[in-house]
Structure formats: structure tokens, C-alpha cells
Protein backbone atom coordinates (compact mmCIF):
# COMPACT_ATOMS: atom_id res chain seq x y z
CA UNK A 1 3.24 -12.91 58.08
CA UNK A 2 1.41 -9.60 57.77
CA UNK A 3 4.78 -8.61 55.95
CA UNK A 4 4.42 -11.23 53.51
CA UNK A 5 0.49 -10.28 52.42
CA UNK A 6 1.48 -6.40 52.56
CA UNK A 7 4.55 -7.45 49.76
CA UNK A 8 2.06 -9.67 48.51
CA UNK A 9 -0.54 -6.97 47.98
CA UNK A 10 1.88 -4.44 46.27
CA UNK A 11 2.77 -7.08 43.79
CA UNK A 12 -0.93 -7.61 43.01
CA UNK A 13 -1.41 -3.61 42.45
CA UNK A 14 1.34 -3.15 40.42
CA UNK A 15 0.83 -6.14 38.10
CA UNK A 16 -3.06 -4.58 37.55
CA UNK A 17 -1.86 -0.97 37.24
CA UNK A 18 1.00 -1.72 34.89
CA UNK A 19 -0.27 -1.28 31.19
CA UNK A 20 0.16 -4.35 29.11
CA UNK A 21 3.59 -3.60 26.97
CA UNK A 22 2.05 -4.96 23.76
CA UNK A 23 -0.49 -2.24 24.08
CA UNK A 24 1.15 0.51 25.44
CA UNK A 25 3.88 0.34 21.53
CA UNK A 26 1.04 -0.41 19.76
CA UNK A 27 0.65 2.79 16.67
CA UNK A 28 -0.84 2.49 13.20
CA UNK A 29 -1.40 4.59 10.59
CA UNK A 30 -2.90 4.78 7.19
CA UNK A 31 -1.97 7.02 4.28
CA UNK A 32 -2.85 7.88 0.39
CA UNK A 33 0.83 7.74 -0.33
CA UNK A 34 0.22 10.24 -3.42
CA UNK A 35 -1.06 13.02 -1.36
CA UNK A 36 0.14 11.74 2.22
CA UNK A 37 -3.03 11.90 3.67
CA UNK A 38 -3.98 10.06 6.59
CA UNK A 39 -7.13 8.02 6.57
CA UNK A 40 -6.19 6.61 10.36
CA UNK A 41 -3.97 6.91 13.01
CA UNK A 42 -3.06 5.80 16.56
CA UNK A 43 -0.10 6.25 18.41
CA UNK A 44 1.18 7.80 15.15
CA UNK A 45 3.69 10.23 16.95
CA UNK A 46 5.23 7.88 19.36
CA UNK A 47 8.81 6.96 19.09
CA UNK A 48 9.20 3.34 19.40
CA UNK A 49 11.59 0.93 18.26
CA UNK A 50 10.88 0.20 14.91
CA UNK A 51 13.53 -3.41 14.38
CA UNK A 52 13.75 -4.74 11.07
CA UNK A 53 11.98 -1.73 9.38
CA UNK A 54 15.14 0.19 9.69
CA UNK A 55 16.36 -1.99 6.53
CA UNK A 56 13.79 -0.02 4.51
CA UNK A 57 15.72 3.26 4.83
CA UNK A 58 18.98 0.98 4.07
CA UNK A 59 17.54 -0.25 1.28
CA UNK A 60 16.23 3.40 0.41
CA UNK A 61 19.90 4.29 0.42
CA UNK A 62 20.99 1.45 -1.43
CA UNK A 63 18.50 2.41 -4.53
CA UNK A 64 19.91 6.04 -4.27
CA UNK A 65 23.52 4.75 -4.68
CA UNK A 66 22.18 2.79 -7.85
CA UNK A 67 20.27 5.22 -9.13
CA UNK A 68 23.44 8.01 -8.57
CA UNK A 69 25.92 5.06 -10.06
CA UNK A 70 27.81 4.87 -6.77
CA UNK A 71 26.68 0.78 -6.67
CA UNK A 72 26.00 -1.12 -9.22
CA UNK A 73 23.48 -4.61 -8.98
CA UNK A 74 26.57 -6.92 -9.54
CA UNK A 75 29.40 -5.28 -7.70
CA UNK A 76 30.30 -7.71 -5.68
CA UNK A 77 31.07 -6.55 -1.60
CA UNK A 78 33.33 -8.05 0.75
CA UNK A 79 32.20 -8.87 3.48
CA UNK A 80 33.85 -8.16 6.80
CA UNK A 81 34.63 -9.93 10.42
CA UNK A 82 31.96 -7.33 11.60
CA UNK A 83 28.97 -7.54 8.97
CA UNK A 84 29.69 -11.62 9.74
CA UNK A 85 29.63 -11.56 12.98
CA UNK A 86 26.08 -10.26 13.06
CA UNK A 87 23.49 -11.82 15.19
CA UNK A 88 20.48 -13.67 13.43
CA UNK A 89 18.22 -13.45 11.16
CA UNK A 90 21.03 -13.56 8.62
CA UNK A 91 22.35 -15.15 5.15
CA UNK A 92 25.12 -16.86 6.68
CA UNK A 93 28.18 -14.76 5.39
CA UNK A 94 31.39 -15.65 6.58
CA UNK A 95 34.22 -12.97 6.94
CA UNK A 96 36.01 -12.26 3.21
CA UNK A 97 33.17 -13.52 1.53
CA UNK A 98 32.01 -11.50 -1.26
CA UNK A 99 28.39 -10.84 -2.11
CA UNK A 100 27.01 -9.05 -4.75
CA UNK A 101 24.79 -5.86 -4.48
CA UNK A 102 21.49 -7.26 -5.79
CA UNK A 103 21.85 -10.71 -3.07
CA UNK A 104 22.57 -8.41 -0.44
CA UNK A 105 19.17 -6.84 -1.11
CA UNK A 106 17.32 -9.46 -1.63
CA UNK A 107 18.79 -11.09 1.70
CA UNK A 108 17.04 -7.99 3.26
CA UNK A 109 13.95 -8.27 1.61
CA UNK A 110 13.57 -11.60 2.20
CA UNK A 111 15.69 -13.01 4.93
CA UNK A 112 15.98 -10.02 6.93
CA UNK A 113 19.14 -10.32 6.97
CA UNK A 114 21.25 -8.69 9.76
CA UNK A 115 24.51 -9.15 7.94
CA UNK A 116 23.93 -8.06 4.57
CA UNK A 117 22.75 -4.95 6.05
CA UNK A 118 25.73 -4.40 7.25
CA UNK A 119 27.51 -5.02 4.35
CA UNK A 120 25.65 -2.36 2.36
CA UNK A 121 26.62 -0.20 5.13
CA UNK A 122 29.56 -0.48 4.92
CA UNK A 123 30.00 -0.35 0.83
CA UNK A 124 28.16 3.27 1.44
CA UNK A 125 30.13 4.85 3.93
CA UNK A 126 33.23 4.30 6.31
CA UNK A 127 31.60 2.28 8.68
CA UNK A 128 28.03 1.28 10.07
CA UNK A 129 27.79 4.19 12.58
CA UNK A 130 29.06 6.82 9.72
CA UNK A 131 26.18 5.32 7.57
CA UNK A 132 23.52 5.30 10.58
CA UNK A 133 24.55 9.11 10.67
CA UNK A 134 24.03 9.24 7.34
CA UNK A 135 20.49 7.61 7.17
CA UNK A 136 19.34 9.78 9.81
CA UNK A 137 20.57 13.21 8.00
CA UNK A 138 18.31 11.41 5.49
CA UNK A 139 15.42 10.93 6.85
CA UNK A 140 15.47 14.70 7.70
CA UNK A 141 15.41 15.34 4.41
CA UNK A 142 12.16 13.19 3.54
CA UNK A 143 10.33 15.11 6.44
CA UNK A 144 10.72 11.84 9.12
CA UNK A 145 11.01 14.77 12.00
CA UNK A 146 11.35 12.10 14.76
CA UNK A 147 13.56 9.24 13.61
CA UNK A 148 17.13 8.75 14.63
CA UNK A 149 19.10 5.27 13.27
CA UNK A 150 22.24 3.86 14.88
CA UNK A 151 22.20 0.85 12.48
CA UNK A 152 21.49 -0.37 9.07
CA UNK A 153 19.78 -3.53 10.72
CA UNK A 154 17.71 -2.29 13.17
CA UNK A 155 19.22 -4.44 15.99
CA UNK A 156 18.54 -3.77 19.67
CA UNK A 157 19.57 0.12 20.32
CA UNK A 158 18.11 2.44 22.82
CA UNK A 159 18.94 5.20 20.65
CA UNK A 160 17.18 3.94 17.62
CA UNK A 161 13.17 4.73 17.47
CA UNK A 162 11.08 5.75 14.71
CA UNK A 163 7.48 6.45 14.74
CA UNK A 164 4.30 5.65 12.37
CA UNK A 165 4.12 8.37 10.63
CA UNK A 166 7.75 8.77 9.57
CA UNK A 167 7.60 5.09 8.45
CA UNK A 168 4.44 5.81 6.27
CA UNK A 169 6.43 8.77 4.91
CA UNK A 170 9.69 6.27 4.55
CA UNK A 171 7.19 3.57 2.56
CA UNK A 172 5.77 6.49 0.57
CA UNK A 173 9.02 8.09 -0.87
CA UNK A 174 10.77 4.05 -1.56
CA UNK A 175 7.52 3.74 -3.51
CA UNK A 176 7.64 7.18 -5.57
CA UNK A 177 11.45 7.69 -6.20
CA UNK A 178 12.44 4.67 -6.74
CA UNK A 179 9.78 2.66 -9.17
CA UNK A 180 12.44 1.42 -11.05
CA UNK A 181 13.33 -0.90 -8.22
CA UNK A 182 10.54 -0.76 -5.85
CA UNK A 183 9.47 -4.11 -7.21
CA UNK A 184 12.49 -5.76 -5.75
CA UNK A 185 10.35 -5.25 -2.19
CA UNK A 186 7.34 -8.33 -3.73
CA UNK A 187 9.91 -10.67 -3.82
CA UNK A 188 8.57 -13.83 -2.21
CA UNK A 189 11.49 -16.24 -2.15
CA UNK A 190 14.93 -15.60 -2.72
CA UNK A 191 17.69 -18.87 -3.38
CA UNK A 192 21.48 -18.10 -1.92
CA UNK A 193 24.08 -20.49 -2.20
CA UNK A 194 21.41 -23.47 -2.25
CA UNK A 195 19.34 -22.05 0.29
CA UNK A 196 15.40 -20.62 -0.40
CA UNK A 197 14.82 -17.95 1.49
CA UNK A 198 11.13 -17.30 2.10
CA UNK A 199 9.87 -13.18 2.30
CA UNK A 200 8.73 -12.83 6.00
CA UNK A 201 5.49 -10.42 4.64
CA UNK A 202 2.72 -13.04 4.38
CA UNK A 203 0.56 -10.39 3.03
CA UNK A 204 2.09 -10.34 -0.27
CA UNK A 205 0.11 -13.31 -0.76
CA UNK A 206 -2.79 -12.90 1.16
CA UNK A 207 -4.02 -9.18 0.80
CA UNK A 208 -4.96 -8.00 -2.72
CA UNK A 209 -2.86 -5.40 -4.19
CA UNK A 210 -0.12 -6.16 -1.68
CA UNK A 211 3.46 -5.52 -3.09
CA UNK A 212 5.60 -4.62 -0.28
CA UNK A 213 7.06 -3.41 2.26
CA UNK A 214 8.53 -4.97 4.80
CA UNK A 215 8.54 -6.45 8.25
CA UNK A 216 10.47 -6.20 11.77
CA UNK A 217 10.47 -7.67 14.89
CA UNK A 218 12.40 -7.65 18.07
CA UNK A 219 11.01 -8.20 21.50
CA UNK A 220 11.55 -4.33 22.71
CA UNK A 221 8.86 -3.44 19.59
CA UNK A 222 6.44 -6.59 19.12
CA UNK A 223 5.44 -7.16 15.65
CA UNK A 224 5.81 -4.30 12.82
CA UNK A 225 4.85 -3.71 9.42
CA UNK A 226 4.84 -1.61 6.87
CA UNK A 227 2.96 -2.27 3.58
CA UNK A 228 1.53 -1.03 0.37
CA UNK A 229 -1.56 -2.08 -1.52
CA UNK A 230 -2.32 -1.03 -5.00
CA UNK A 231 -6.48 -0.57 -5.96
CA UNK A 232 -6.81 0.94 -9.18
CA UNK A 233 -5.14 4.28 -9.22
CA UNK A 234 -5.02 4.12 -5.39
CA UNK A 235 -2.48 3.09 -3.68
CA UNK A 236 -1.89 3.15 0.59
CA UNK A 237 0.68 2.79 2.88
CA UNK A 238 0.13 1.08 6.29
CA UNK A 239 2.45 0.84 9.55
CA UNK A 240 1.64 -0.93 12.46
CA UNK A 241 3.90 -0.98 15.19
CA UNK A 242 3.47 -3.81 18.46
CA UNK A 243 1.80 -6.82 17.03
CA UNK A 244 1.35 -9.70 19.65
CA UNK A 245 1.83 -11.93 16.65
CA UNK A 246 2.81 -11.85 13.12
CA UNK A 247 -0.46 -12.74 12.26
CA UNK A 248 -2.85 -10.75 14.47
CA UNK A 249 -0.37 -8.10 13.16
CA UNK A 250 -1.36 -9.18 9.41
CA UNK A 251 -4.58 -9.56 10.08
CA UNK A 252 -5.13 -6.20 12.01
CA UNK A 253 -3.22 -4.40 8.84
CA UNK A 254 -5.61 -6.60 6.23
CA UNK A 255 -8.58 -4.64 8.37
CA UNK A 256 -6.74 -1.16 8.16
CA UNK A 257 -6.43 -1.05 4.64
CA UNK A 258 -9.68 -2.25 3.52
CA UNK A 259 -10.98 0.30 5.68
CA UNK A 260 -8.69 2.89 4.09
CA UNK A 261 -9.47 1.93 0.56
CA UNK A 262 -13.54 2.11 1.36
CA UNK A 263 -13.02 5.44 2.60
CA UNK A 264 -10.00 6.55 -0.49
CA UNK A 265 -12.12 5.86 -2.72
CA UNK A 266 -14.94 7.98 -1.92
CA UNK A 267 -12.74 10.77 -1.42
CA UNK A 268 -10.83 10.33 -4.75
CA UNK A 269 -12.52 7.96 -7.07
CA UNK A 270 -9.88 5.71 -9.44
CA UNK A 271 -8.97 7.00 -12.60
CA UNK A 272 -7.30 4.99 -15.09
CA UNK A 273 -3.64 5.99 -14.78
CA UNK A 274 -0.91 6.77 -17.46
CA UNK A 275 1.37 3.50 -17.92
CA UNK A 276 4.05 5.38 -16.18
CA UNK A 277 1.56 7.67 -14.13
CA UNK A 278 3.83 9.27 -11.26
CA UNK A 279 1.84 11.35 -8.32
CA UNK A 280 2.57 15.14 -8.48
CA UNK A 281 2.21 15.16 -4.40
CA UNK A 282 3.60 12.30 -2.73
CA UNK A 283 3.66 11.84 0.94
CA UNK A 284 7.19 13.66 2.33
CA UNK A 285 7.59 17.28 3.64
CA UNK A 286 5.24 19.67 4.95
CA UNK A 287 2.24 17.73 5.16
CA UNK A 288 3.72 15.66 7.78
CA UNK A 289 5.92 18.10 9.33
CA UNK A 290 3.75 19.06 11.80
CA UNK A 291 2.96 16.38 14.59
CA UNK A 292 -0.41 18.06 15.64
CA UNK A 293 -3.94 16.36 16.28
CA UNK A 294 -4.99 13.73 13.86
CA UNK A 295 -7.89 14.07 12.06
CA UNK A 296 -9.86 11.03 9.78
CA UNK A 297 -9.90 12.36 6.44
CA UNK A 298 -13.56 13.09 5.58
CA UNK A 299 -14.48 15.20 2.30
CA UNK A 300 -17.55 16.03 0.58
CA UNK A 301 -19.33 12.80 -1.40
CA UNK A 302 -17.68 12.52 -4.69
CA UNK A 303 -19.39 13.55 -8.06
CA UNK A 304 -19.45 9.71 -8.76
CA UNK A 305 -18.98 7.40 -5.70
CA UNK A 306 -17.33 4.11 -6.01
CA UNK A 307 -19.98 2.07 -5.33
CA UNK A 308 -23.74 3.01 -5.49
CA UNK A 309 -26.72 1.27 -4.11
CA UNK A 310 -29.42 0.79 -6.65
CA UNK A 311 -32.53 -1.70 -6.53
CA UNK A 312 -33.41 -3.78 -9.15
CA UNK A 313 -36.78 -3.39 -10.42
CA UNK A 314 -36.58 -6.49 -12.62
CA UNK A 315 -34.24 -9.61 -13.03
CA UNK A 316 -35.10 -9.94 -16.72
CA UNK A 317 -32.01 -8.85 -18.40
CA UNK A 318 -31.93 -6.14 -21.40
CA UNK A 319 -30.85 -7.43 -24.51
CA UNK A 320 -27.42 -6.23 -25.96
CA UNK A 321 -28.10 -3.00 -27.70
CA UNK A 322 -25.81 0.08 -28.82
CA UNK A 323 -27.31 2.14 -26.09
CA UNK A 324 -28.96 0.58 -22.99
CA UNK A 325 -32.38 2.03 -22.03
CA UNK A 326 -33.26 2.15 -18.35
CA UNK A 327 -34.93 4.24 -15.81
CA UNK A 328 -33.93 8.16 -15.37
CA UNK A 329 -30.97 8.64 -13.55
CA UNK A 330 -29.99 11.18 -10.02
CA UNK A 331 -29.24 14.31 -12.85
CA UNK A 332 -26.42 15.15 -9.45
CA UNK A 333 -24.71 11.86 -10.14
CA UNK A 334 -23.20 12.89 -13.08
CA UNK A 335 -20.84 16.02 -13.61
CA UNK A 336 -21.61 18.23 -16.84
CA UNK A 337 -18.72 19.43 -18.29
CA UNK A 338 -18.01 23.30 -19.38
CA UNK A 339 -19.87 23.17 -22.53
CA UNK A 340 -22.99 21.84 -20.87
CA UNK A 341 -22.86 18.29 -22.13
CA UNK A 342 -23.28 15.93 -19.67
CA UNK A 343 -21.15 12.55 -19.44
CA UNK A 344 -21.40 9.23 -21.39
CA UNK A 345 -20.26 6.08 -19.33
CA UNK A 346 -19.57 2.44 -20.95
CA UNK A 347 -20.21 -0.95 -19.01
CA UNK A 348 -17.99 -3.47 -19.55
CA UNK A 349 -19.96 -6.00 -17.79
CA UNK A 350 -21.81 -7.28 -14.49
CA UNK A 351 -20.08 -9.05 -11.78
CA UNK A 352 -20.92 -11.06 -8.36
CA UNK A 353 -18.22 -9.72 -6.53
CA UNK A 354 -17.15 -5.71 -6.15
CA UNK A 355 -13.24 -6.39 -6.63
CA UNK A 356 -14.16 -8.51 -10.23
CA UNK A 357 -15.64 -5.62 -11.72
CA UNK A 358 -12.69 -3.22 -10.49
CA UNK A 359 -10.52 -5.97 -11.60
CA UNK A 360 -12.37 -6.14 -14.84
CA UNK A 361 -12.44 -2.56 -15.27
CA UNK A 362 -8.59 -2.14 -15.33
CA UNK A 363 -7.80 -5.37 -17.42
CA UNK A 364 -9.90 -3.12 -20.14
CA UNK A 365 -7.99 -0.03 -19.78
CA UNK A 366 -5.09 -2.35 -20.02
CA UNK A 367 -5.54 -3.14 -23.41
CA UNK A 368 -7.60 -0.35 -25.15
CA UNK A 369 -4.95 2.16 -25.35
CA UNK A 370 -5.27 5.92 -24.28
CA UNK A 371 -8.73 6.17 -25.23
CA UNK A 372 -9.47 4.91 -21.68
CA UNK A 373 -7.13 7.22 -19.85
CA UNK A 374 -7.99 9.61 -17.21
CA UNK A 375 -11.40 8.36 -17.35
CA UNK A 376 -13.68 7.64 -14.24
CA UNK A 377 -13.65 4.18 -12.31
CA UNK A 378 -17.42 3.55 -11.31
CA UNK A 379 -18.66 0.32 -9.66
CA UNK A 380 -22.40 0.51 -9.57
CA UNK A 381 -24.04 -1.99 -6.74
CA UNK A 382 -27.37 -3.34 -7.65
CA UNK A 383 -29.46 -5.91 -6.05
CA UNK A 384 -31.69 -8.98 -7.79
CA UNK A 385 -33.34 -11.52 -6.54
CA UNK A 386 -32.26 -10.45 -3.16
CA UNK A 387 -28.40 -10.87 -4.24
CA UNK A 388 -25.92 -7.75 -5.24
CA UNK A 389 -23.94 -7.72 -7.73
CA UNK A 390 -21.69 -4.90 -9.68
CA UNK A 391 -21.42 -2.87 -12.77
CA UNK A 392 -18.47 -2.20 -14.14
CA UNK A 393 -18.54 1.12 -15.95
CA UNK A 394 -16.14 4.09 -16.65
CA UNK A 395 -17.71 7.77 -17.09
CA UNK A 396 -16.53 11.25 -18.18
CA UNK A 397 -16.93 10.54 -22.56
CA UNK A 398 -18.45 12.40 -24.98
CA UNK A 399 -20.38 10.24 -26.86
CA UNK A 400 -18.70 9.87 -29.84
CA UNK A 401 -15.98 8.78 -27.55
CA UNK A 402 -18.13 6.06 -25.82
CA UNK A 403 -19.04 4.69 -28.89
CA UNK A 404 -15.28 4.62 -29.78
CA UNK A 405 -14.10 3.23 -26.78
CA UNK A 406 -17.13 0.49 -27.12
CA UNK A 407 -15.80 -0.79 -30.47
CA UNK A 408 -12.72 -0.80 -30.00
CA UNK A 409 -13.00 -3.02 -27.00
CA UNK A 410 -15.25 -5.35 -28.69
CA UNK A 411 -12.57 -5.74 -30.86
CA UNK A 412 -10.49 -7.29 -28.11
CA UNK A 413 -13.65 -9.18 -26.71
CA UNK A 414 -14.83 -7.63 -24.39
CA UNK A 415 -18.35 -6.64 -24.11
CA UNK A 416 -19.64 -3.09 -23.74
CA UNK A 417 -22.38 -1.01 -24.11
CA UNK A 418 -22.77 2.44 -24.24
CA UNK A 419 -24.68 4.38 -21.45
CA UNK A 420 -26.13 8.09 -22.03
CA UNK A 421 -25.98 10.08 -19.16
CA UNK A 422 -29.65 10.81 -18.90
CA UNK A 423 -30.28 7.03 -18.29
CA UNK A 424 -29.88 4.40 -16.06
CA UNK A 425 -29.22 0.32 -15.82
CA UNK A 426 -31.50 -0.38 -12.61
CA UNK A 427 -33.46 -3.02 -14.90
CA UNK A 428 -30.03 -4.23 -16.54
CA UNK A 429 -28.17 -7.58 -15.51
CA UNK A 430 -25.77 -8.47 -17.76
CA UNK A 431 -26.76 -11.49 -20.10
CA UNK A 432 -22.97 -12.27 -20.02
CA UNK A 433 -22.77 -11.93 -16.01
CA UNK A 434 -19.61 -13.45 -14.57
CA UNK A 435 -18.76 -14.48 -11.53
């Protein structure tokens, strides 16, 4: 008996010691996928299995052989006894099938798909092991110091772990080299042979600015993810690795990159991009080479933060005039320029909610032609009545520009009025407030 509560005992100490397995893979990170720095990270150096993301490097390798002309989108592939005999998820291909380039893509965006994978594999190199080689000697190159692949599916393989950070550098170069196809990755449903095949990342429909990546899951790794979210001219790239769930993984990632986009965009406020505007620094190389401490980006408060908080002095609203009159602004809020002129801003409107004005602010640029590029993205907070709500205004003009920019969106309806830099809107709400 005294046997049985002694073995009984041990069993109780080890279950409490042991650390819970969800929690002990768990790593995140967040990155500014122009510069690659990181806004947050945990775990971000551990090698863990990283499952279905592997398919992002196959895919990465796919849009190479495009891009090169080794594939084209409708080659068709044959498919063989070994890319069919592939455990699920999968699209169902049956040995000497053939399936083109483009479906076998979109079975991994979508599907997941074990035995496309494998099919790509095998249309870029001499088998799936040659390939794996091949995708690791690749992810060298990109500056992912601590990945090694053994498949193009990222099936169940002790040899196969990734980290964090190398999967925010593997999100951040798909992104950047390949914009002609990234778009592939927002895909939400994909039909094959009369079946609809539904993208497993929910939060292409749930997060704003979602458009990718891509999911994984196997029960060595719990729950990964690795997306991108687009916010003006910012754009992130999260991982998490060891979810309990696929949606406390979503969820957790939804709270990572709002954080990170609060804190981006105080350290670089949006600009409005070129159409084709492609980062001169992206996230691969050197600044990730180095798996030292992490440190939470933190930077000096921007010439013109984001969002600023103002109070209201009145809720009467100022009439619509060529120049709106208001009290004296902080003379450090705005930047003077070399020749000692300080800089004009234009207001395209008021809004109840932070992301309408941003929103609003980029449907402008959108149709007022270069005038509005390169110019500052400001979101002024103000309160009324006790409520907040937003000004959507860009900054850095001369005035003569303003004035331009001004008319020329009225042209397209939009209202605007022209700020000088000297003066405020504290007493402004906008007679044409939306919500």
C-alpha cells in the first residue's frame, strides 16, 4: 500500500512540475516588414515545428520559378503515386493526374494541401528531399539562420523546425519580391473539380488590412500563423507559434497587431505611398542575423503623431471657409522646412471612428493624383460633448499646394479645407461629420 501512494505521489509531482506543452512552443513576434523591425517578441529564437507554414517557403519557391520562367501558371504537373499518397489535408489527387501550376497553389493557399505540395516539389527538383535541400539552402540566403526543411508540406519531421523570427523574415521577403503574386495568398475560397475549398486564415475576413499569410497546424506545434496587415503605408508581419485553438490563436494575433500598428505608427507616421511604392529596406539579412536580446522598438515622439488628443472648447461647428480659423497651435507639432516656412495641412473631414478617417484619408490620395504623394497621414483626436471623434488631415504643403490639393479634391467631392500651420481646429467639427 505505502508503494502504491509513494507511485502515487511521484505521478502527482511530475504532472505539477511538467510545463504545460501548449505553453512551453508558444513564440510570437511582430515586425515592420519594410525595415524588419521588431515591435514584439517571445520565444522568437526557439526552434519549433512550424507544420503547414513550411508551404510558405514552397510557395516562395514556386513564385521564383515563375518569376525566372522555369513554371509557368498553366503548366500542367503530373502527379505521382507519392505526391497522392499524401496524408490529409489534401485536394484529392490521384496518381497520373495532372494539375496545373496555379491549382496547385491555390490548393496550398487554401486547402493546405499536403499533396499539391508535393507536386510542386517535385516539378522543381528531382524529388521532395532534393527540393527540402533546396528550400533550406534558401532560406540561408533570406537570413532564416535557424530553419532547416525536410518537406514541402510541413508534415510530421523531427528534423524540420523553424522559429518566429525566420518566419517573419519568410512573410516579409514573399511580400516584397514577389508583389506580382503575393495576392494569390487573400484568396478566400478556391473551387477544384466541383469542390469549394475554403482559406483556413479566418483573419482575412475578420482583421482589417489582413491579406495573408498563411496557417499550420499539427499536434507536435499547436496552432500557427503567420499574417500581414496593411494600415496606410504600414504594413506588419505577425507569427505566432502554439495556439490552443485556431481561434484563441486568431484572436491573440488580432491583439498583436493592433498593438504593433499603435506603436508603428508613432514611430513612422503613414505617408501616402507611390502606386507601386516598394520599401528600400525590407526585413531579410543582417538585421535579423543576429539572435541576441530583444528589445521593443521605442523611438523619440514623431514630429506629427498619429493621433493627438485635443479638447474641444466648443461643439458649434465653423462654417466652411477657404482657411479654417481656430486657436494657436503647439509651434513643436509642426516641422518647418529648410527655407523656414512652416507646413500647411488640409482636412478632408471629421469622423466618429479613428480607422474612418485613415480610411478616408487614403480613398483621397487614391484619386487626387501625385499631388498627395509623400505627404503626411495625421489623425487628430478631439473630444465634444464628452464623445471623440477624428480629423482627417494630411500635412507637409506649401500653401499654394494646399490650396491646390483642396480644389482639386473638391472637384471629385470631397470636402476640404485648408489649414495654416500657425492655427488650429480645437473649435472645428465638421458640418459634414460622418460616421
Amino acid at each position: 500500500m505505502s508503494h502504491l501512494v509513494g507511485g502515487l505521489l511521484l505521478l502527482l509531482t511530475v504532472m505539477v512540475t511538467l510545463p504545460d506543452a501548449a505553453h512551453a512552443r508558444y513564440a510570437a513576434i511582430v515586425m515592420d516588414s519594410r525595415t524588419g523591425e521588431v515591435l514584439y517578441a517571445r520565444n522568437a529564437d526557439d526552434r519549433l515545428y512550424p507544420a503547414s507554414l513550411t508551404k510558405i517557403m514552397t510557395l516562395y519557391m514556386t513564385f521564383d520559378a515563375l518569376k525566372r520562367g522555369k513554371l509557368r501558371l498553366d503548366q500542367k504537373l503530373p502527379v505521382s503515386a507519392r505526391a497522392a499518397g499524401q496524408t490529409p489535408t489534401k485536394l484529392g489527387l490521384k496518381k497520373g493526374d495532372r494539375i496545373t501550376v496555379q491549382d496547385a497553389m491555390f490548393g496550398l493557399i487554401t486547402k493546405s494541401a499536403n499533396d499539391a505540395a508535393t507536386v510542386l516539389a517535385e516539378s522543381m527538383a528531382e524529388s521532395e528531399a532534393a527540393f527540402a535541400r533546396d528550400m533550406t539552402e534558401k532560406a540561408k540566403r533570406l537570413g532564416m539562420r535557424r530553419t532547416s526543411f525536410r518537406n514541402a508540406s510541413g508534415l510530421p519531421n523531427r528534423g524540420q523546425k523553424s522559429t518566429a523570427r525566420d518566419m517573419a523574415i519568410l512573410g516579409a521577403a514573399l511580400i516584397h519580391d514577389f508583389p506580382q503574386y503575393y495576392h494569390f495568398l487573400s484568396l478566400e475560397e478556391f473551387d477544384y473539380k466541383g469542390k469549394a475549398f475554403k482559406n483556413h486564415n479566418n483573419l482575412l475576413k475578420k482583421y482589417k488590412g489582413a491579406d495573408g499569410i498563411k496557417t499550420g497546424y499539427i499536434r507536435a506545434s499547436g496552432f500557427n500563423l503567420v499574417a500581414s496587415a496593411k494600415r496606410g503605408s504600414n504594413r506588419l508581419v505577425g507569427v505566432v507559434f502554439g495556439g490552443r485553438s485556431a481561434k484563441s490563436r486568431d484572436i491573440h494575433m488580432a491583439a498583436l497587431l493592433d498593438k504593433g500598428f499603435s506603436q508603428i505608427e508613432q514611430i513612422h507616421p503613414s505617408v501616402v505611398p507611390l502606386p507601386l511604392d516598394r520599401p528600400q529596406q525590407i526585413a531579410l539579412g543582417t538585421s535579423h542575423s543576429q539572435p541576441a536580446e530583444i528589445k521593443v522598438a521605442s523611438a523619440a515622439p514623431a514630429p506629427l503623431p498619429i493621433v493627438k488628443e485635443l479638447a474641444a472648447t466648443s461643439s458649434s461647428p465653423v462654417r466652411s471657409v477657404d482657411v479654417v480659423k481656430g486657436a494657436r497651435a503647439d509651434p513643436s507639432a509642426y516641422k518647418m522646412d529648410q527655407t523656414g516656412k512652416t507646413d500647411w495641412a488640409i482636412q478632408i473631414g471629421a469622423y466618429s471612428l479613428m480607422t474612418t478617417a485613415r480610411d478616408q484619408v487614403y480613398k483621397a490620395a487614391a484619386q487626387a493624383g501625385s499631388i498627395l504623394v509623400g505627404r503626411r497621414v495625421n489623425i487628430e483626436k478631439a473630444i465634444s460633448d464628452g464623445k471623440p471623434f477624428y480629423r482627417a488631415q494630411l500635412t507637409g504643403f506649401e500653401e499654394a499646394e494646399a490650396r491646390e490639393a483642396c480644389s482639386n479634391l473638391a472637384e471629385r467631392r470631397f470636402s476640404c479645407f485648408v489649414v495654416a500651420p500657425d492655427l488650429r481646429l480645437p473649435n472645428y467639427i465638421a458640418q459634414n461629420s460622418n460616421s
